[in-house]
C-alpha atoms as a PDB file:
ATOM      1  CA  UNK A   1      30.542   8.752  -5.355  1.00  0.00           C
ATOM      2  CA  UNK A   2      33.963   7.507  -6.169  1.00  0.00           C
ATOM      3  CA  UNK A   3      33.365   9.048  -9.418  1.00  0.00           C
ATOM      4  CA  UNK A   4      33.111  12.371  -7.745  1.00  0.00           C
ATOM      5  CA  UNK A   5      35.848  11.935  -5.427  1.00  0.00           C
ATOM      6  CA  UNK A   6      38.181  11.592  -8.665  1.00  0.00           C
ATOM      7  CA  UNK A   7      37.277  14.391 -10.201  1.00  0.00           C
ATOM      8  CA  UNK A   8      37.863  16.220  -6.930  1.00  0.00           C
ATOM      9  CA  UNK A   9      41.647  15.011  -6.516  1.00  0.00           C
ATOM     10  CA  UNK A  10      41.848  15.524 -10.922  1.00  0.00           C
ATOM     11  CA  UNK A  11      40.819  19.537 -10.361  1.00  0.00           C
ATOM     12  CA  UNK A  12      43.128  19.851  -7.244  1.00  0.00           C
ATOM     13  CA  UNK A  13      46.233  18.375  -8.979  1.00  0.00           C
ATOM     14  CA  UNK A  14      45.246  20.914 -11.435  1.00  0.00           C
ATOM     15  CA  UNK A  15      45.288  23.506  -8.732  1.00  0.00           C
ATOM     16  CA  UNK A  16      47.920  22.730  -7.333  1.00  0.00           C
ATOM     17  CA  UNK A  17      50.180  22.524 -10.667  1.00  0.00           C
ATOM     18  CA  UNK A  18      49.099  25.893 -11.635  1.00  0.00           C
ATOM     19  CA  UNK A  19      49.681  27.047  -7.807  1.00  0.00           C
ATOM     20  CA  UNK A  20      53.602  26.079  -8.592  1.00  0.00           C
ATOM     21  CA  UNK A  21      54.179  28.460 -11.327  1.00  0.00           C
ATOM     22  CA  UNK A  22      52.992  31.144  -9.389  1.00  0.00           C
ATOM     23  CA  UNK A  23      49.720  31.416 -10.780  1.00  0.00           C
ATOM     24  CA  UNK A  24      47.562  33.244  -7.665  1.00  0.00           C
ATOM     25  CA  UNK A  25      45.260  30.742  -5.829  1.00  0.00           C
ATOM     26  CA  UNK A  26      42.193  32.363  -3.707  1.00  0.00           C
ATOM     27  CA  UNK A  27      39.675  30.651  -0.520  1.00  0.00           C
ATOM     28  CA  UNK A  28      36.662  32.122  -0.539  1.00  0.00           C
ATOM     29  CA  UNK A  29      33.279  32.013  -0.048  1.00  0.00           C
ATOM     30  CA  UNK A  30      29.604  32.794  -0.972  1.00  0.00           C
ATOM     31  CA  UNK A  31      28.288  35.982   1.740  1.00  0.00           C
ATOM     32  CA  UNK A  32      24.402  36.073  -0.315  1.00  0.00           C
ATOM     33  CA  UNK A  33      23.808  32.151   0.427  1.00  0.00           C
ATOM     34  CA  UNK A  34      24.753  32.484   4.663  1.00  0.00           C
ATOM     35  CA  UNK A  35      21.038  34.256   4.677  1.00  0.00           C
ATOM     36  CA  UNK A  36      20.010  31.035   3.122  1.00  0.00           C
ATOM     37  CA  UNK A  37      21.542  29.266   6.102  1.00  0.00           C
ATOM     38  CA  UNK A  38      23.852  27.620   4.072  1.00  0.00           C
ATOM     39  CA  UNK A  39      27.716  27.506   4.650  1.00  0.00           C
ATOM     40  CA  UNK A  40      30.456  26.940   2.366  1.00  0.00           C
ATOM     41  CA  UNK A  41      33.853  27.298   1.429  1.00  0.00           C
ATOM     42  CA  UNK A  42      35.684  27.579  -2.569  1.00  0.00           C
ATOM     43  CA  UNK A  43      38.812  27.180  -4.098  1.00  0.00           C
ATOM     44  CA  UNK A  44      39.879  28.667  -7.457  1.00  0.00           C
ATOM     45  CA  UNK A  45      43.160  29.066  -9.288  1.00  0.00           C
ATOM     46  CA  UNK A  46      44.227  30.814 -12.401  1.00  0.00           C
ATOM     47  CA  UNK A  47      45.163  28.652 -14.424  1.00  0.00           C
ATOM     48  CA  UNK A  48      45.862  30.569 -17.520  1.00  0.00           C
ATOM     49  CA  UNK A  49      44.165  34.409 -17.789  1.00  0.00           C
ATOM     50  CA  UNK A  50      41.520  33.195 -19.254  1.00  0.00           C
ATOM     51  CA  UNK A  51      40.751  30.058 -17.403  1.00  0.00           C
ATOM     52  CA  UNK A  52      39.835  29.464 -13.293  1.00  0.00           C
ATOM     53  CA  UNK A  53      38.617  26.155 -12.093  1.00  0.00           C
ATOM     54  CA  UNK A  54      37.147  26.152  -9.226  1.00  0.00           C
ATOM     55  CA  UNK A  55      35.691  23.603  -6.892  1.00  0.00           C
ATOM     56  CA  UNK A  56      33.449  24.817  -4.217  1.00  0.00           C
ATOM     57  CA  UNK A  57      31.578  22.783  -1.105  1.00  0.00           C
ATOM     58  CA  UNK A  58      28.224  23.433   1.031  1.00  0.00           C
ATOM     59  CA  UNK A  59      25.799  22.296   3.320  1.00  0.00           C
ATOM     60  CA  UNK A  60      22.108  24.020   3.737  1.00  0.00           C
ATOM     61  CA  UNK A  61      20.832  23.834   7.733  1.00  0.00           C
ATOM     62  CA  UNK A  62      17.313  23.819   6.789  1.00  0.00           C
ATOM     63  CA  UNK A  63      16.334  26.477   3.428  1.00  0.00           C
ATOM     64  CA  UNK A  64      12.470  26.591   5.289  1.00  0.00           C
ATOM     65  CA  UNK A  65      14.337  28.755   8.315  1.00  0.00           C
ATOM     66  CA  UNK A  66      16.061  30.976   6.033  1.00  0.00           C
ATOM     67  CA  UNK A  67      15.859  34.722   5.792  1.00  0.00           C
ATOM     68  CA  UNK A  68      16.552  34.428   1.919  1.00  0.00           C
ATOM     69  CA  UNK A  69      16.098  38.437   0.551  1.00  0.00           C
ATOM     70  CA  UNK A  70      17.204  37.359  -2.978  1.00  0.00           C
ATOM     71  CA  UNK A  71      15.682  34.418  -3.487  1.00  0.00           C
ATOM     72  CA  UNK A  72      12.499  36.032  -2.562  1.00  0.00           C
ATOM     73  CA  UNK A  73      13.361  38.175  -5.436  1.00  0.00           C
ATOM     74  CA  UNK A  74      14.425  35.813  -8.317  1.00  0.00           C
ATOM     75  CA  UNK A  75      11.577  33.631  -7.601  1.00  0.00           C
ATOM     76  CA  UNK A  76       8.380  34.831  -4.859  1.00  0.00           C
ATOM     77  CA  UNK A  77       7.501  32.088  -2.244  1.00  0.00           C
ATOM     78  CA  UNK A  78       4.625  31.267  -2.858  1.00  0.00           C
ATOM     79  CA  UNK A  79       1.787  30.219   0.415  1.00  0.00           C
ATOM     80  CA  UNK A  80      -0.104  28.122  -1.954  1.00  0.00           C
ATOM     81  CA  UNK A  81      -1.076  24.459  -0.997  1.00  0.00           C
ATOM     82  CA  UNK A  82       2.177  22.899  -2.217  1.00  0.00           C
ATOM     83  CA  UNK A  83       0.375  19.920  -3.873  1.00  0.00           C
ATOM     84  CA  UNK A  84      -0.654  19.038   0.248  1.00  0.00           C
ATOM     85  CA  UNK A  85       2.540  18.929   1.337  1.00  0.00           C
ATOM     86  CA  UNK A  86       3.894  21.015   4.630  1.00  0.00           C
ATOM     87  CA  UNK A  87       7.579  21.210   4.356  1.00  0.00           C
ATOM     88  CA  UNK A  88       9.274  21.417   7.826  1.00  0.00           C
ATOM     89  CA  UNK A  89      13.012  20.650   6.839  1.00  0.00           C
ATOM     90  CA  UNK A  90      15.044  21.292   3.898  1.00  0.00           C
ATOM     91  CA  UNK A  91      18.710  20.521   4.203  1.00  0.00           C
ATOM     92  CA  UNK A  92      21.600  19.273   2.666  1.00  0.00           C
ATOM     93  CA  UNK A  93      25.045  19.242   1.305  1.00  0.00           C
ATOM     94  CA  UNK A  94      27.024  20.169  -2.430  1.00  0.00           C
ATOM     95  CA  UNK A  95      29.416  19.949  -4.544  1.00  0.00           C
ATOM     96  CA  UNK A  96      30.714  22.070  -7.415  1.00  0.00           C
ATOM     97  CA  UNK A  97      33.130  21.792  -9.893  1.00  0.00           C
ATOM     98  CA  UNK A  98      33.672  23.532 -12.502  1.00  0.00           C
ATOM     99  CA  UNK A  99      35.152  26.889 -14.324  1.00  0.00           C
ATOM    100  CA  UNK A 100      35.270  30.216 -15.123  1.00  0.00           C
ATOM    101  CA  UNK A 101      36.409  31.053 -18.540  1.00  0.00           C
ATOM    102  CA  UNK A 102      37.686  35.188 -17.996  1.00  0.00           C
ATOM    103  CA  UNK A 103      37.366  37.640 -20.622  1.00  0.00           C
ATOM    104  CA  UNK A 104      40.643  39.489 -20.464  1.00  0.00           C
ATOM    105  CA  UNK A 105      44.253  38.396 -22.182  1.00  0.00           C
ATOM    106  CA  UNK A 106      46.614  38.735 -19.383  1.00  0.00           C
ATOM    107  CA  UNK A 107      47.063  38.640 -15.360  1.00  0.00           C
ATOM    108  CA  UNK A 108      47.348  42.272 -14.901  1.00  0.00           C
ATOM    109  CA  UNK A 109      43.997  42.800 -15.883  1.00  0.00           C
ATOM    110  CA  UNK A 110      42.010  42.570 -12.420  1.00  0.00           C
ATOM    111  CA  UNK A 111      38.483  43.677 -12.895  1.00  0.00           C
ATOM    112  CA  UNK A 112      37.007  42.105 -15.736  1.00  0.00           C
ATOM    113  CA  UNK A 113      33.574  39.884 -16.916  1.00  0.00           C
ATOM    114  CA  UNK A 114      33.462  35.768 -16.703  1.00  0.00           C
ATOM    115  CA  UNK A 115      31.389  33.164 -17.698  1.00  0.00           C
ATOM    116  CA  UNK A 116      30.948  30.143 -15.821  1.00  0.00           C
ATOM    117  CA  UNK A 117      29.992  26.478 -16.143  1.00  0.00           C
ATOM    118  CA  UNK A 118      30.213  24.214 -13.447  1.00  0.00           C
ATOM    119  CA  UNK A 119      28.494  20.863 -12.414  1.00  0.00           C
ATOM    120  CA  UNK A 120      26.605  20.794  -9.188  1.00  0.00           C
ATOM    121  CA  UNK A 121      26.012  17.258  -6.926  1.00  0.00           C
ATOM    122  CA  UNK A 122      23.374  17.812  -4.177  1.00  0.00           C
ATOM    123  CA  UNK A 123      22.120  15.568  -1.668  1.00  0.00           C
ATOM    124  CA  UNK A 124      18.324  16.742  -0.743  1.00  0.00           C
ATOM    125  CA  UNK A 125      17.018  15.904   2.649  1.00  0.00           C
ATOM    126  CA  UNK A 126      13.372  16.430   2.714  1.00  0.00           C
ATOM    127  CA  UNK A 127      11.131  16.184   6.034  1.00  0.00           C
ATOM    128  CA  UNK A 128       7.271  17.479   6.885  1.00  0.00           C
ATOM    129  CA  UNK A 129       3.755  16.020   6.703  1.00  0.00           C
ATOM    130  CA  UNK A 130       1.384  15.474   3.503  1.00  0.00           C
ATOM    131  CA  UNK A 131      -2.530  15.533   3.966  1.00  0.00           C
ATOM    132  CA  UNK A 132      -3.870  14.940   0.338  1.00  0.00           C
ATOM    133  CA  UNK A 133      -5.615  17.530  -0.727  1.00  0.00           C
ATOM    134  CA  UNK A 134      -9.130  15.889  -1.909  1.00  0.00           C
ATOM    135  CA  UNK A 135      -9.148  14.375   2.259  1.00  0.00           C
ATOM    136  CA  UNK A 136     -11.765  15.387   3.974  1.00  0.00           C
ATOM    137  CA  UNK A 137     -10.984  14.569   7.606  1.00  0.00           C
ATOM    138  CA  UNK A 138      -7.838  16.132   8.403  1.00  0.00           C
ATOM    139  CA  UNK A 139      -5.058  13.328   8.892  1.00  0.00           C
ATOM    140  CA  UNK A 140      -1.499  14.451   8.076  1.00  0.00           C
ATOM    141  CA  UNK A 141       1.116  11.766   7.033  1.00  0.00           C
ATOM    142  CA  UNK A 142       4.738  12.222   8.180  1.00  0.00           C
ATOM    143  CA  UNK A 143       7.252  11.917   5.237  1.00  0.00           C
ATOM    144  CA  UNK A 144      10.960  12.314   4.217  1.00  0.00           C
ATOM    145  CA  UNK A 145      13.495  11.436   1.860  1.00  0.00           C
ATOM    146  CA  UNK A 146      16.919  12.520   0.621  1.00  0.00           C
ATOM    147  CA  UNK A 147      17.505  12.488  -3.209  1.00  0.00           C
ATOM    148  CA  UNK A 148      20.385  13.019  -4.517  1.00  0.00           C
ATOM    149  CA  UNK A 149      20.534  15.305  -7.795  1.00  0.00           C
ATOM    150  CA  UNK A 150      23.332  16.661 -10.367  1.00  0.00           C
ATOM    151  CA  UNK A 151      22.315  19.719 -12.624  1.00  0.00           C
ATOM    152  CA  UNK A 152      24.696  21.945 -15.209  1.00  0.00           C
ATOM    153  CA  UNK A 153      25.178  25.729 -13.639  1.00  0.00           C
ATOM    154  CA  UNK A 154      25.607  28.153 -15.877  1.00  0.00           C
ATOM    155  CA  UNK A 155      26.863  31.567 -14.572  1.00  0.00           C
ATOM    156  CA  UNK A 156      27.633  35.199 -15.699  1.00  0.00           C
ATOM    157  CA  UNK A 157      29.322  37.742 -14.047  1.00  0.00           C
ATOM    158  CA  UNK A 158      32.130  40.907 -13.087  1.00  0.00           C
ATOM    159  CA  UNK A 159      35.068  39.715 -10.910  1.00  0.00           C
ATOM    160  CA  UNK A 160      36.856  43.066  -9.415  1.00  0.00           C
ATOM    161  CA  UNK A 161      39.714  43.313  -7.216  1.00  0.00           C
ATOM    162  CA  UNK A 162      39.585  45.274  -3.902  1.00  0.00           C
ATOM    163  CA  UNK A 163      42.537  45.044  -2.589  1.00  0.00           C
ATOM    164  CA  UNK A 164      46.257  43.279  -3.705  1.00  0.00           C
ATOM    165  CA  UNK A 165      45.187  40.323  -2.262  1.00  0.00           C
ATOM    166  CA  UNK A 166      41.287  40.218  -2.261  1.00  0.00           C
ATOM    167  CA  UNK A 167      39.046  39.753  -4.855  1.00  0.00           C
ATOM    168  CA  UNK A 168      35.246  39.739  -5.339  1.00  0.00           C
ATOM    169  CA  UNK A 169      32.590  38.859  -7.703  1.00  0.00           C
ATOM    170  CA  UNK A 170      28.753  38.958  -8.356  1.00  0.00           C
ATOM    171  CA  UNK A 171      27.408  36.413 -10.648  1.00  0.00           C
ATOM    172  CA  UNK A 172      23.617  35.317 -11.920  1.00  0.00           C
ATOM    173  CA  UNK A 173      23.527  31.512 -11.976  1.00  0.00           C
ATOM    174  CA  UNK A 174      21.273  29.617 -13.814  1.00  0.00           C
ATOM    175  CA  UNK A 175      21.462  25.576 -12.833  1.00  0.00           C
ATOM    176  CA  UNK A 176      19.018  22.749 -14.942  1.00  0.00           C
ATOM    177  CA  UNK A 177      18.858  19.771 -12.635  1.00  0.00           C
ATOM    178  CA  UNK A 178      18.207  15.935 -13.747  1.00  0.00           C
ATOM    179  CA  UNK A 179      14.810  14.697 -13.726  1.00  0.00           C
ATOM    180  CA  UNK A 180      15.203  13.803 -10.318  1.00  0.00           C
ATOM    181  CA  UNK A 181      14.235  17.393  -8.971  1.00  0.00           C
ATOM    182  CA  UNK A 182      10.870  16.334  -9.931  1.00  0.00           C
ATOM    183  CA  UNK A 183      10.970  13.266  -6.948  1.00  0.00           C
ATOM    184  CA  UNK A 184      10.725  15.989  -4.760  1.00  0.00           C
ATOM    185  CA  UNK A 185       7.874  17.322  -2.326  1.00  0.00           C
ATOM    186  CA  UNK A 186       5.593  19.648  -3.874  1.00  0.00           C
ATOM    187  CA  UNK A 187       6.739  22.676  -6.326  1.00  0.00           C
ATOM    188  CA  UNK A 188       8.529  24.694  -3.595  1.00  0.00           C
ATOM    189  CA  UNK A 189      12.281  23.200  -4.391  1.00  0.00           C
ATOM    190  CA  UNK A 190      15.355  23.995  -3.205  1.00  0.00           C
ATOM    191  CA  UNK A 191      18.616  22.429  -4.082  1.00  0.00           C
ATOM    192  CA  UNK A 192      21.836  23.044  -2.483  1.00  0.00           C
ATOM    193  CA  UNK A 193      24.060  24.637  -4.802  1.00  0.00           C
ATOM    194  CA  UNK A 194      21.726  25.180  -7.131  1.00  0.00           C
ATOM    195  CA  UNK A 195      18.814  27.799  -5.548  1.00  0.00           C
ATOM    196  CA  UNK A 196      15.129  27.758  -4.882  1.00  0.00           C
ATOM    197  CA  UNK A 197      12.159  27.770  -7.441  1.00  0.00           C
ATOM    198  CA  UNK A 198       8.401  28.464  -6.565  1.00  0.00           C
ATOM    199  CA  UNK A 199       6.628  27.575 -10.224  1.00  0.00           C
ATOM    200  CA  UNK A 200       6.318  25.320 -12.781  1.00  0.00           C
ATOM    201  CA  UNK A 201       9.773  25.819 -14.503  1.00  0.00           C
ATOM    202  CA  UNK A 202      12.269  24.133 -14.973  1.00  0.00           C
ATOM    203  CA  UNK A 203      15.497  26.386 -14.028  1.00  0.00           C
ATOM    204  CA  UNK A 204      16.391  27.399 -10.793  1.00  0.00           C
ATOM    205  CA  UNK A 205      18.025  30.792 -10.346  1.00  0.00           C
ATOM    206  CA  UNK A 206      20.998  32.103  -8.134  1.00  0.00           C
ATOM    207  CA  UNK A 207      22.713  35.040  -7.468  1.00  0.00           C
ATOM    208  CA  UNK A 208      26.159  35.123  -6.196  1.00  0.00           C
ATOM    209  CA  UNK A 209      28.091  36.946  -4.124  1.00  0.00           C
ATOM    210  CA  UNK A 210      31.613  35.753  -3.936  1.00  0.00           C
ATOM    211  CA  UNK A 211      34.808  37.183  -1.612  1.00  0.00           C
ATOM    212  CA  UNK A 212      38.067  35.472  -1.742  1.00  0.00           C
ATOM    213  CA  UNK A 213      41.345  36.085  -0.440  1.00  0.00           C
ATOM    214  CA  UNK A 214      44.520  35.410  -2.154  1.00  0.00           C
ATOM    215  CA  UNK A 215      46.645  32.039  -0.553  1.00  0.00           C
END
């Protein structure tokens, strides 16, 4: 954790260097993921016109309330048995940090592609009941755990500017978590920060919808 908390403070001395040569700095945040029931806030700068960092925080309420349109999309929710376990609660908090790498040459350029890579740290609070699936009298067990879990993001996408000080962008994220994604319930995941998967893959896909105002 004090790892984390470094690189935190390392990217926002960044920031804040570029912020003093009058580089624009933007607050914003991810509308597609409130559905999700999950809030949270981001900071990027530009650094150079090719290079953003940004570091971005979140917390999910619980994923299994959600009204999630898109991620019913990228990946169907499935109403299989879930390996006999009955999720009830999926919660918990992120953090991002990372950067986009712009394809354009100068500032005055405001609506152009990106690429992103970022790396995501999740805690994953888990709660619900399991009833093995070869019982034959029907006696639930009561479990939950948090994990925590760091993955690589990967993103692409088309930043545009709507007004002189707001800007917005749409990008697909793709995010490969560590091995312990698999220490969780069943096959219907979800990660904060990362997105939801319903299969036997490995990735788990996002899309992003990002609005930010100009500080």
């Amino acid at each position: 954790m004090k790892r984390h908390i470094l690189l935190i403070v390392f990217f926002l001395n960044i920031l804040n260097i570029s912020g003093q040569s009058g580089k624009a700095s933007y607050l914003g945040m991810n509308l597609l993921q409130l559905p999700a029931l999950t809030m949270n806030a981001n900071f990027t700068s530009e650094v150079k016109p090719f290079l953003s960092p940004l570091v971005e925080l979140g917390y999910t309420l619980n994923y299994t309330k959600a009204i999630d349109f898109i991620g019913f999309i990228l990946t169907p929710h499935s109403k299989g048995a879930n390996d006999g376990y009955e999720i009830s609660k999926q919660s918990g908090g992120y953090i991002k940090i990372g950067t986009f790498f712009n394809l354009r040459n100068d500032f005055q350029k405001g609506n152009y592609t990106h690429l992103g890579l970022f790396l995501t740290n999740s805690i994953v609070n888990e709660e619900g009941i399991y009833l093995p699936l070869e019982q034959s009298v029907y006696m639930p067990v009561e479990v939950n755990h948090s994990k925590y879990i760091v993955g690589l993001s990967a993103s692409l996408g088309f930043e545009l500017s709507i007004t002189n000080r707001l800007k917005s962008n749409i990008d697909f994220q793709i995010s490969l978590p560590n091995n312990n994604y698999k220490n969780l319930y069943g096959y219907r995941n979800f990660i904060p920060g990362m997105g939801y998967k319903d299969y036997e893959g490995y990735w788990f896909p996002m899309l992003i919808w990002n609005i930010k105002y100009q500080l």
